[in-house]
C-alpha atoms as a PDB file:
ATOM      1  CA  UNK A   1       0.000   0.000   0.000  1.00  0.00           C
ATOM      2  CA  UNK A   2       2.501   2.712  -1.076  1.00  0.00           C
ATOM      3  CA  UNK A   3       1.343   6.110  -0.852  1.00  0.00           C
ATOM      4  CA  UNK A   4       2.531   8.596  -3.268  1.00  0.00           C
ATOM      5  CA  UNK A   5       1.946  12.818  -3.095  1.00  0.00           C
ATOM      6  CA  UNK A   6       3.133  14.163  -6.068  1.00  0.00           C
ATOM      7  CA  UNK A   7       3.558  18.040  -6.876  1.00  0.00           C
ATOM      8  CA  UNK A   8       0.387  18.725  -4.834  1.00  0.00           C
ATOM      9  CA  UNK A   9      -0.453  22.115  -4.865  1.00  0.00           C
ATOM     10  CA  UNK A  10      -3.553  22.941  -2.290  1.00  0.00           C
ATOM     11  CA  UNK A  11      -5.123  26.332  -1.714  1.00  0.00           C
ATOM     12  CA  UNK A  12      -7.874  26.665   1.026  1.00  0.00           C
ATOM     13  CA  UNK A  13     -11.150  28.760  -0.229  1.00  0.00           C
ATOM     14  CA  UNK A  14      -9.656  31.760   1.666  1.00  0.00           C
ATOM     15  CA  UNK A  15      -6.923  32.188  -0.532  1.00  0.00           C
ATOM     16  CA  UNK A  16      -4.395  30.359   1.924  1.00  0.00           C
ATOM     17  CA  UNK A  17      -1.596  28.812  -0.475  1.00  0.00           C
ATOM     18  CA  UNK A  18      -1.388  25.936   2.733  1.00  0.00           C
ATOM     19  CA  UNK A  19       1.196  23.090   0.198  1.00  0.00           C
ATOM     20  CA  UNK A  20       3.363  24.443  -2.743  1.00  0.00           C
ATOM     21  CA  UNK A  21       4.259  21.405  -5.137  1.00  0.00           C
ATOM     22  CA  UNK A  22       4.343  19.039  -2.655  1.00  0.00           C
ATOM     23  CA  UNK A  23       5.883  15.611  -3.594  1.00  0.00           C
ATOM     24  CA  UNK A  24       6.959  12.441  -1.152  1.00  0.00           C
ATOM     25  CA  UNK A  25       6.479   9.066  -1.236  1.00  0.00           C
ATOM     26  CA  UNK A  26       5.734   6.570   1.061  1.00  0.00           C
ATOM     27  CA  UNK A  27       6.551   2.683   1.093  1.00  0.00           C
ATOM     28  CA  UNK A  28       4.605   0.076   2.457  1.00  0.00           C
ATOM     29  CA  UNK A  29       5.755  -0.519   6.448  1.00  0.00           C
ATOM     30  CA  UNK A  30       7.644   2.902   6.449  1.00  0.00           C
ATOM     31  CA  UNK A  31       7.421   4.830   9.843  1.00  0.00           C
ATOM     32  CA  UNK A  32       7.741   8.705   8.894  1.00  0.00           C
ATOM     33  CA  UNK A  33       6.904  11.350  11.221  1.00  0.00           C
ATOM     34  CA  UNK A  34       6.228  15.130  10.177  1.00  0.00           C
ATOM     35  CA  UNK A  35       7.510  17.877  11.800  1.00  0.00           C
ATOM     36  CA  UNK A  36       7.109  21.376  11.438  1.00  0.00           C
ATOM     37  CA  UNK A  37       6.211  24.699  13.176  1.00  0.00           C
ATOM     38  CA  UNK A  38       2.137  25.823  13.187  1.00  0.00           C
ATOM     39  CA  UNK A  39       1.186  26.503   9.992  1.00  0.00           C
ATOM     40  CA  UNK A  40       4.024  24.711   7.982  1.00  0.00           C
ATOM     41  CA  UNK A  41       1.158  22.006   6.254  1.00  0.00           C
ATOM     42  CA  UNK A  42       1.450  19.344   7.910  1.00  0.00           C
ATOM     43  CA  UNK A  43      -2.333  18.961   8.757  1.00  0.00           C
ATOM     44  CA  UNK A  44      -3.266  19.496   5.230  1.00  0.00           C
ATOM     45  CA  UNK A  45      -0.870  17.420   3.935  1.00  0.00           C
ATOM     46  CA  UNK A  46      -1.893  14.596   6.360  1.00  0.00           C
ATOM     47  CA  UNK A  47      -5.507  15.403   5.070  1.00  0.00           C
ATOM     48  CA  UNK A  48      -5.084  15.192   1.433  1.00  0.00           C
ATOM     49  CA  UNK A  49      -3.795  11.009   2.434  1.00  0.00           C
ATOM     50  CA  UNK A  50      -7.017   9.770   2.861  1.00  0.00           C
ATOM     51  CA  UNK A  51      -9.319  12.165   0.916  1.00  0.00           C
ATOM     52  CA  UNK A  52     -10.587  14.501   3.537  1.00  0.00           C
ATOM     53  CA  UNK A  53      -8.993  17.357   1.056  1.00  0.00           C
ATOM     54  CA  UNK A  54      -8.562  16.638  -2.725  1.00  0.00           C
ATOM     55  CA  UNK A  55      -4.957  18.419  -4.361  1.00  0.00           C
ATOM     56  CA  UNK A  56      -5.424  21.559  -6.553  1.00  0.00           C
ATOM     57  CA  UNK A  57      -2.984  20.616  -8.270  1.00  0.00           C
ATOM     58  CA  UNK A  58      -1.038  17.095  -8.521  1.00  0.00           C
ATOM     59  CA  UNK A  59      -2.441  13.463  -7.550  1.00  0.00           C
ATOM     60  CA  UNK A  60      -2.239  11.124  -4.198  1.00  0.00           C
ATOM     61  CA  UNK A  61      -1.940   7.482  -4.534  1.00  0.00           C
ATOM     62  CA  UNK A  62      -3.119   5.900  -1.728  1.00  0.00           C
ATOM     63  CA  UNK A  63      -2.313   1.944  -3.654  1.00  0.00           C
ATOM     64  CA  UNK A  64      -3.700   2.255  -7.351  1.00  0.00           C
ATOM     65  CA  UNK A  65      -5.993   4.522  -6.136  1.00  0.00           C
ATOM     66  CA  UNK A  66      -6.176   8.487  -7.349  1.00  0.00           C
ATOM     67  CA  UNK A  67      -8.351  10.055  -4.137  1.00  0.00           C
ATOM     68  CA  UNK A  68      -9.897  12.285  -7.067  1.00  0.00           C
ATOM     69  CA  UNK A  69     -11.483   9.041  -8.039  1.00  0.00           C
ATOM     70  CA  UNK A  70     -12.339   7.618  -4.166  1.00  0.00           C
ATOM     71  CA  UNK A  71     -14.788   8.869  -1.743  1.00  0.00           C
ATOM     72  CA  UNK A  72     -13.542   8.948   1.721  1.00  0.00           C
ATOM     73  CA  UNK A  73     -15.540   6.505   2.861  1.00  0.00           C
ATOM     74  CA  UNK A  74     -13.570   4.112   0.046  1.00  0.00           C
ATOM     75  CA  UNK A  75     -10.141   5.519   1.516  1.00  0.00           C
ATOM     76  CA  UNK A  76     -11.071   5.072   5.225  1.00  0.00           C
ATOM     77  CA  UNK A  77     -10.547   1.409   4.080  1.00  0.00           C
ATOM     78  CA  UNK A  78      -7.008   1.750   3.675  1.00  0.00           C
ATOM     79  CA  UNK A  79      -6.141   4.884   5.500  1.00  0.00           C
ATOM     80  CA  UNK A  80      -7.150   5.465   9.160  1.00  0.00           C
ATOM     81  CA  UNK A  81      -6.662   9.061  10.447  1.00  0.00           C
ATOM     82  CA  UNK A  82      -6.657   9.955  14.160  1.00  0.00           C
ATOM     83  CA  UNK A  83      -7.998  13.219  14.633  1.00  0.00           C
ATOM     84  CA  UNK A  84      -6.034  15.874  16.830  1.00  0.00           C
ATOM     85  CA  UNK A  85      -8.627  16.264  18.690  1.00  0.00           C
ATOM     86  CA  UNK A  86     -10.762  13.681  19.143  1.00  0.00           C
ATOM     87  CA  UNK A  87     -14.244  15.409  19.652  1.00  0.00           C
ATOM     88  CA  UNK A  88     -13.780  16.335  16.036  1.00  0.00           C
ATOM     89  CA  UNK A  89     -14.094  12.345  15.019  1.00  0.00           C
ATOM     90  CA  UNK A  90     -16.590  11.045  18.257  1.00  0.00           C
ATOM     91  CA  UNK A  91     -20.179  11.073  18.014  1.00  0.00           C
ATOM     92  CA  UNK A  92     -21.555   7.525  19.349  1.00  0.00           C
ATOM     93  CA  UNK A  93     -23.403   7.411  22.398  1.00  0.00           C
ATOM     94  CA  UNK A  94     -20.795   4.511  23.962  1.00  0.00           C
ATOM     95  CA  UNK A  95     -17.452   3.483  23.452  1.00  0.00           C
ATOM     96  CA  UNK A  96     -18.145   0.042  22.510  1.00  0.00           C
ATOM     97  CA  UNK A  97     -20.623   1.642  19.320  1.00  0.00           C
ATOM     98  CA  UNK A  98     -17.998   4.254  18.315  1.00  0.00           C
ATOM     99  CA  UNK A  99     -15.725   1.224  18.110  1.00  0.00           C
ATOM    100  CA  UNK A 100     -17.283  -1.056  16.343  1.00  0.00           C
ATOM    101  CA  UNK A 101     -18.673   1.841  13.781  1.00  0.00           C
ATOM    102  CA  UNK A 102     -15.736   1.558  11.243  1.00  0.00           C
ATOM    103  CA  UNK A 103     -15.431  -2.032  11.329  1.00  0.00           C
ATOM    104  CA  UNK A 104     -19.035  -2.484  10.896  1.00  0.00           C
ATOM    105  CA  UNK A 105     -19.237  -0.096   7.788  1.00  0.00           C
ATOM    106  CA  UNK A 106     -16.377  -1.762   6.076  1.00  0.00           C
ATOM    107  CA  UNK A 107     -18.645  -5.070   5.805  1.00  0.00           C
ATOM    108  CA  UNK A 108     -17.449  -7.077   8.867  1.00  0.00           C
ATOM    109  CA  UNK A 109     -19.517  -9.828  10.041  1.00  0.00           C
ATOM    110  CA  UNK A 110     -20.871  -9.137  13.239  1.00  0.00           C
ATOM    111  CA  UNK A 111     -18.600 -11.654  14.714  1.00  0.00           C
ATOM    112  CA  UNK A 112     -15.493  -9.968  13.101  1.00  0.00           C
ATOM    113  CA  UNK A 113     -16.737  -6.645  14.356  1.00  0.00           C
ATOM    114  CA  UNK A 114     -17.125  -8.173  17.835  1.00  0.00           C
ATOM    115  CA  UNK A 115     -13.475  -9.791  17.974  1.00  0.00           C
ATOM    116  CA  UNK A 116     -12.045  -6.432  16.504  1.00  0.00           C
ATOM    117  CA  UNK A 117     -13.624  -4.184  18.685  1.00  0.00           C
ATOM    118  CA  UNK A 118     -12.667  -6.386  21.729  1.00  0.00           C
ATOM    119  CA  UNK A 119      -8.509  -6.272  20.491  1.00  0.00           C
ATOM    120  CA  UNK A 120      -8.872  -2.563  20.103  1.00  0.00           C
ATOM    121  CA  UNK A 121     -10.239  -1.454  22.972  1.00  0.00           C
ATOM    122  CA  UNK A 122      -7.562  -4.110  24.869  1.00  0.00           C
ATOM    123  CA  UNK A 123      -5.056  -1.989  22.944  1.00  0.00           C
ATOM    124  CA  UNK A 124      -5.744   1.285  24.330  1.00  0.00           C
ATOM    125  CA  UNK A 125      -6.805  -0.351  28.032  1.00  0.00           C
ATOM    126  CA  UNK A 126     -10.360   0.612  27.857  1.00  0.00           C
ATOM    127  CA  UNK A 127     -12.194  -2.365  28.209  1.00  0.00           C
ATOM    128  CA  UNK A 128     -13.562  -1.492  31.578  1.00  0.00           C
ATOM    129  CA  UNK A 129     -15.581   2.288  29.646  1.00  0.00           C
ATOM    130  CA  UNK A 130     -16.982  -0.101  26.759  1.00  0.00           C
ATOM    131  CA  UNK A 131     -20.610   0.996  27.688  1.00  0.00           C
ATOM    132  CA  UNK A 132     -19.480   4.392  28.587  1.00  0.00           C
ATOM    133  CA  UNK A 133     -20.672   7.414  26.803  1.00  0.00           C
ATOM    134  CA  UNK A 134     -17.527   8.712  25.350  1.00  0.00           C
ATOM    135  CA  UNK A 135     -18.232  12.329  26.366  1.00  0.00           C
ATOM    136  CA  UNK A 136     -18.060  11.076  29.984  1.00  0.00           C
ATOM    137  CA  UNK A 137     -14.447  10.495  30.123  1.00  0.00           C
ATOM    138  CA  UNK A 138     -11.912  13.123  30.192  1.00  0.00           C
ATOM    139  CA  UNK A 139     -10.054  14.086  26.998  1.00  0.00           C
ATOM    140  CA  UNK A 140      -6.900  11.731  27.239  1.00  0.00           C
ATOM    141  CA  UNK A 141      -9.518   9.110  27.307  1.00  0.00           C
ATOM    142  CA  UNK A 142     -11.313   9.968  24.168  1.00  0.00           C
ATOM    143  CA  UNK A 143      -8.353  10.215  22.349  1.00  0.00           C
ATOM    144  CA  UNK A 144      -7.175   6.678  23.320  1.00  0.00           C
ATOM    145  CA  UNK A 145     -11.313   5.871  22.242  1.00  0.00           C
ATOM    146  CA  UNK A 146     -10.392   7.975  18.621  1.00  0.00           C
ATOM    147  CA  UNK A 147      -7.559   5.599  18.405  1.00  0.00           C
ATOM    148  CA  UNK A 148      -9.368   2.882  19.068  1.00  0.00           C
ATOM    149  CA  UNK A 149     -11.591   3.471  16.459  1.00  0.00           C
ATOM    150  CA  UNK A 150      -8.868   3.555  14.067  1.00  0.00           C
ATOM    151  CA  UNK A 151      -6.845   0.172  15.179  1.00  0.00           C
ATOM    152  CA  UNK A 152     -10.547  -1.486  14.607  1.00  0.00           C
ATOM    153  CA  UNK A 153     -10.492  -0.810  10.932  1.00  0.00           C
ATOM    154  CA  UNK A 154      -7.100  -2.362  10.997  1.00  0.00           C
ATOM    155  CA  UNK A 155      -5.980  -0.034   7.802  1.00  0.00           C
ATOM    156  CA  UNK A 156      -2.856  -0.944   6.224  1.00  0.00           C
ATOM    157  CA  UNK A 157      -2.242   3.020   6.755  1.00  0.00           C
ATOM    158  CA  UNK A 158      -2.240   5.028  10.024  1.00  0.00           C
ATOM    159  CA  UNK A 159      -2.148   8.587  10.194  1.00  0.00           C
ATOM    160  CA  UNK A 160      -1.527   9.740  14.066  1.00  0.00           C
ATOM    161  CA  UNK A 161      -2.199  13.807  14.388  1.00  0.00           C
ATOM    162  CA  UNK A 162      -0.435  14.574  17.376  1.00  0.00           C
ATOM    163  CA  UNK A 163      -0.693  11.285  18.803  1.00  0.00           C
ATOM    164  CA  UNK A 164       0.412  11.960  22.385  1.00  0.00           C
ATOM    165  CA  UNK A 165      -1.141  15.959  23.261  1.00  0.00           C
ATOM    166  CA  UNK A 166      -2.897  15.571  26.369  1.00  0.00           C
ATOM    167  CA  UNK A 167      -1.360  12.240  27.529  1.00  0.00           C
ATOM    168  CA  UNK A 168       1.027  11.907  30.486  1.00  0.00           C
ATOM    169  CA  UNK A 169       3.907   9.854  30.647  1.00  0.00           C
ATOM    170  CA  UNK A 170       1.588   6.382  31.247  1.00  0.00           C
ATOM    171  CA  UNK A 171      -0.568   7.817  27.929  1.00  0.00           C
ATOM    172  CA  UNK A 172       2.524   8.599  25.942  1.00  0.00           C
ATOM    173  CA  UNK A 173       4.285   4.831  26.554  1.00  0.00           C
ATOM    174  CA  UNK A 174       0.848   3.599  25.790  1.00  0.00           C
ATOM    175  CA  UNK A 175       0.796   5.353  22.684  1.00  0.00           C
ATOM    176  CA  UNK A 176       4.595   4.306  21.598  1.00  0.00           C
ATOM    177  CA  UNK A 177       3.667   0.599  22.257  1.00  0.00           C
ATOM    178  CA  UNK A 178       1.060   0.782  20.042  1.00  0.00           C
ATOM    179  CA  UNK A 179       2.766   1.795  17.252  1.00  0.00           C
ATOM    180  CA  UNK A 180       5.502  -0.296  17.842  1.00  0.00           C
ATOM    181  CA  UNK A 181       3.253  -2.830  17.428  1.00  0.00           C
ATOM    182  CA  UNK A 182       1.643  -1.564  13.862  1.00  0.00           C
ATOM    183  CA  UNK A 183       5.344  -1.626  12.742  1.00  0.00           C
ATOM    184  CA  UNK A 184       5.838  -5.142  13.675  1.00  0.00           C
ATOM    185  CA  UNK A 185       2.914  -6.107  11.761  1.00  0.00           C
ATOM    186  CA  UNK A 186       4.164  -4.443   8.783  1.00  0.00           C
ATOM    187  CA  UNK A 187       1.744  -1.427   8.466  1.00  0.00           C
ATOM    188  CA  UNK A 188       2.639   1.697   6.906  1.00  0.00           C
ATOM    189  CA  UNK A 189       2.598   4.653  10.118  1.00  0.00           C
ATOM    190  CA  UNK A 190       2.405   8.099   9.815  1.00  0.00           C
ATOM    191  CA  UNK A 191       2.272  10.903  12.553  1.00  0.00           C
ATOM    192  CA  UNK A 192       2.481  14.706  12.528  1.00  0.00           C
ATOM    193  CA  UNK A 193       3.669  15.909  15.821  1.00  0.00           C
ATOM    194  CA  UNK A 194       5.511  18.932  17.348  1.00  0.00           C
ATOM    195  CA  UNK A 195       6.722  15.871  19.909  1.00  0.00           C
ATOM    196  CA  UNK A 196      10.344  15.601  19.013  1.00  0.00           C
ATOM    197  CA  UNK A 197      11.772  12.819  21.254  1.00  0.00           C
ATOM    198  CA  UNK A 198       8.457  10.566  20.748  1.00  0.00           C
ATOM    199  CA  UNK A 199       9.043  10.823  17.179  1.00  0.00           C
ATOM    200  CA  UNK A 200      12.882  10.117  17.814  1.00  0.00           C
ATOM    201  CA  UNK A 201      12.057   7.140  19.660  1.00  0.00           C
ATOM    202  CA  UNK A 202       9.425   5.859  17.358  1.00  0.00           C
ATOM    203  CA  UNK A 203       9.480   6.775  13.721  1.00  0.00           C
ATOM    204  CA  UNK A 204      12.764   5.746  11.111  1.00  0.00           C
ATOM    205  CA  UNK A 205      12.255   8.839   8.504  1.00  0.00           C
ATOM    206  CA  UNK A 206      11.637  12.584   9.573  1.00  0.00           C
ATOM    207  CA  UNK A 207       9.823  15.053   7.153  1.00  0.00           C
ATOM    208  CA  UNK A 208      10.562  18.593   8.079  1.00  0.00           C
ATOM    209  CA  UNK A 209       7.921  21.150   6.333  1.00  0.00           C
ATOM    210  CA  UNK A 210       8.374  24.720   6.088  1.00  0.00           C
ATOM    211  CA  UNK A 211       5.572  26.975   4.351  1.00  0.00           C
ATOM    212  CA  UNK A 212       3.809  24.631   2.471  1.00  0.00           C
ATOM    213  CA  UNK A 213       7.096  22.670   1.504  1.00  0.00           C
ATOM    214  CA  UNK A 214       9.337  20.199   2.245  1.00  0.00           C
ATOM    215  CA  UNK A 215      12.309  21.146   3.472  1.00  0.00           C
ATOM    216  CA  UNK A 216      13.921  18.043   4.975  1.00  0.00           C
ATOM    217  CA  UNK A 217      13.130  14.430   4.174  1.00  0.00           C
ATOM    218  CA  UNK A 218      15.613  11.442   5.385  1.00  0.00           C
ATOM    219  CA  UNK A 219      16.732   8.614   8.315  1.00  0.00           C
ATOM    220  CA  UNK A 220      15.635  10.381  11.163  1.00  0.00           C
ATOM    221  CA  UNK A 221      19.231  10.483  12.946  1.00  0.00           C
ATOM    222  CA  UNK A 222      20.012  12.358   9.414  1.00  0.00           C
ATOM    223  CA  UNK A 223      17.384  15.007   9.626  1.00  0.00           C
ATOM    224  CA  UNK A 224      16.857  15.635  13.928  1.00  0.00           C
ATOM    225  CA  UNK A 225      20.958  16.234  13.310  1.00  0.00           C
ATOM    226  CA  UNK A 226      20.479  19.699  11.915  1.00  0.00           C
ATOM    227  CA  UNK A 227      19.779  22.122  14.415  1.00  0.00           C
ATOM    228  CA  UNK A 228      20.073  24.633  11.636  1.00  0.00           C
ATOM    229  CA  UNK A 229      17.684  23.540   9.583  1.00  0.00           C
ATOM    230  CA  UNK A 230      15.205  22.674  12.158  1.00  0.00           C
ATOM    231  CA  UNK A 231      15.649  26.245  13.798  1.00  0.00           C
ATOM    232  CA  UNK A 232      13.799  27.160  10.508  1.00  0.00           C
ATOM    233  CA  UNK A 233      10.697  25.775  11.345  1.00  0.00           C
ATOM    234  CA  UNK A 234      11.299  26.534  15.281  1.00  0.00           C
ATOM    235  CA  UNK A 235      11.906  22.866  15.966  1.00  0.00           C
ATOM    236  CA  UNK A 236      14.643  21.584  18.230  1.00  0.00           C
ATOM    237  CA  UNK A 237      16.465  18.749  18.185  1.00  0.00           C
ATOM    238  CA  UNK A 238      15.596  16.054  20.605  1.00  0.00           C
ATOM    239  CA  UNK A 239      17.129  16.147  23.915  1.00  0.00           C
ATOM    240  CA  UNK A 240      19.473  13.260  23.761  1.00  0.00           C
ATOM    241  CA  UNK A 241      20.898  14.485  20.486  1.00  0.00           C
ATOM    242  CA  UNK A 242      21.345  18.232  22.033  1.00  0.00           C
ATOM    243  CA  UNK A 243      22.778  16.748  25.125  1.00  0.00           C
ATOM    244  CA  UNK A 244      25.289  14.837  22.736  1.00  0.00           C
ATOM    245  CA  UNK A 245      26.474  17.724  20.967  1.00  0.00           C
ATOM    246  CA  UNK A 246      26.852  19.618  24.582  1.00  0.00           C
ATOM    247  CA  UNK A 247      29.284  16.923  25.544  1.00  0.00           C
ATOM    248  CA  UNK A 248      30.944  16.869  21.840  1.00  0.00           C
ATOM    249  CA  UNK A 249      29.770  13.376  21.349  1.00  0.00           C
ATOM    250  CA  UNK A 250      29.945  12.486  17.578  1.00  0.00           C
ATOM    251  CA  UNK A 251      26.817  11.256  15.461  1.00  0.00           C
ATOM    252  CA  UNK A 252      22.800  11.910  16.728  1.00  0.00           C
ATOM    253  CA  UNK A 253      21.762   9.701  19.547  1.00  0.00           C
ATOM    254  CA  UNK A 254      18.087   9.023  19.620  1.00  0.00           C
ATOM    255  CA  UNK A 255      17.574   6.459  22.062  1.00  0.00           C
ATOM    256  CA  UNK A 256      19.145   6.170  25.787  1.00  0.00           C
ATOM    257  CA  UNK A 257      20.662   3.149  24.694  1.00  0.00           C
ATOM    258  CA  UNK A 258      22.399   4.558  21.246  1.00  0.00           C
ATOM    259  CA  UNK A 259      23.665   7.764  23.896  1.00  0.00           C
ATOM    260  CA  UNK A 260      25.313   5.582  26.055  1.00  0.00           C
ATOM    261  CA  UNK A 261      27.212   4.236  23.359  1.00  0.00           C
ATOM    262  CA  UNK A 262      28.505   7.425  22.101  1.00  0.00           C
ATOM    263  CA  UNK A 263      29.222   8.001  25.552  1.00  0.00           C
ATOM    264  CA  UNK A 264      30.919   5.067  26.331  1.00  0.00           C
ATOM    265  CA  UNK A 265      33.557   5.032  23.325  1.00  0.00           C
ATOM    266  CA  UNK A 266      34.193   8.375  24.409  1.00  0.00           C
END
């Protein structure tokens, strides 16, 4: 399921210019996070993936598929977005029925709805709210329900939009384990997120967009490495990696275990 942008070009009705000739492509199984100050395109780029926004100019190939040609109902198929904010994509009256709403309206059987429904919501840890209104838990607890919603379609794609706002440190591990899981089983994963050591820790290939563009695209140790670049788009590098060039270690640590290393052959 390779998804391909290329030379999209997407002005809102205001007259916002929000992607310039856009172009990236994504392999099947990749892990890419995209980073980027307010107003870079991230959102809109993330948006044009699975059809919620159609490219004024250019194509997205979500498979074979032009999302000119599919409605987003087709694309939610293949492409599972969670929403920033999660009161933007809720609207059951319990968790178990906002669940088991995408599963259900990609043809499951009510058996396979069931069975997914039940691994989601074990995913997230909210099998003990199933019959809870999802209004009645606080907001790090609907997002977890958004997600769930997602992992139920079990998409070959999933987009994450800021995956771990509102979460504390329990929420954010949560959230990593989960998508360390989706890469295991070979799914394509895709976050936008102003989260800098979660996407360190998590995601392969950093994106770094800049007014509409792309300014940055590689192995994440390649791209969180420029604090030049990055200052562009007021994005830091994440901690480990500053704390490495503090000490004059060599190369971009991204993981406690990688800094120790640089530390020990020092």
């Amino acid at each position: 399921m390779k998804i391909t942008v290329d030379n999209v070009t997407f002005t809102y009705p205001a007259g916002v210019t929000a992607l310039r000739q856009v172009s990236l492509a994504v392999d099947t199984g990749e892990t890419v996070a995209i980073i980027g100050q307010n107003g870079a395109g991230k959102t809109t780029l993330a948006k044009h993936l699975n059809g919620l926004l159609k490219p004024g100019q250019g194509r997205v190939l979500v498979g074979e598929w032009d999302t000119r040609q599919q409605t987003v109902a087709q694309l939610a198929g293949r492409v599972g977005y969670v929403f920033q904010n999660p009161d933007d994509q809720l609207f059951e009256s319990t968790v178990w029925a906002e669940v088991a709403f995408g599963p259900r309206n990609l043809g499951y059987g009510e058996a396979e709805v069931e069975a997914a429904v039940a691994e989601a919501l074990g995913q997230v840890q909210l099998e003990e709210v199933a019959q809870i209104h999802p209004y009645d838990l606080h907001a790090a607890q609907r997002k977890r329900v958004a997600l769930a919603a997602v992992l139920a379609m079990q998409t070959p794609a999933v987009i994450f939009d800021e995956p771990t706002t509102g979460q504390d440190s329990r929420g954010v591990a949560l959230i990593g384990a989960i998508i360390e899981s989706l890469k295991r089983d070979g799914r394509t994963v895709l976050a936008i997120s102003h989260d800098i050591d979660f996407c360190a820790e998590h995601f392969e290939r950093v994106v770094v967009m800049g007014q509409g563009q792309v300014l940055a695209d590689g192995a994440a140790a390649a791209v969180l490495g420029q604090a030049e670049l990055l200052a562009q788009t007021d994005v830091q590098p994440p901690q480990l990696a500053r704390l490495a060039a503090a000490l004059g270690l060599p190369g971009t640590p991204l993981t406690v275990a990688a800094f120790l290393d640089k530390l020990a052959g020092q």
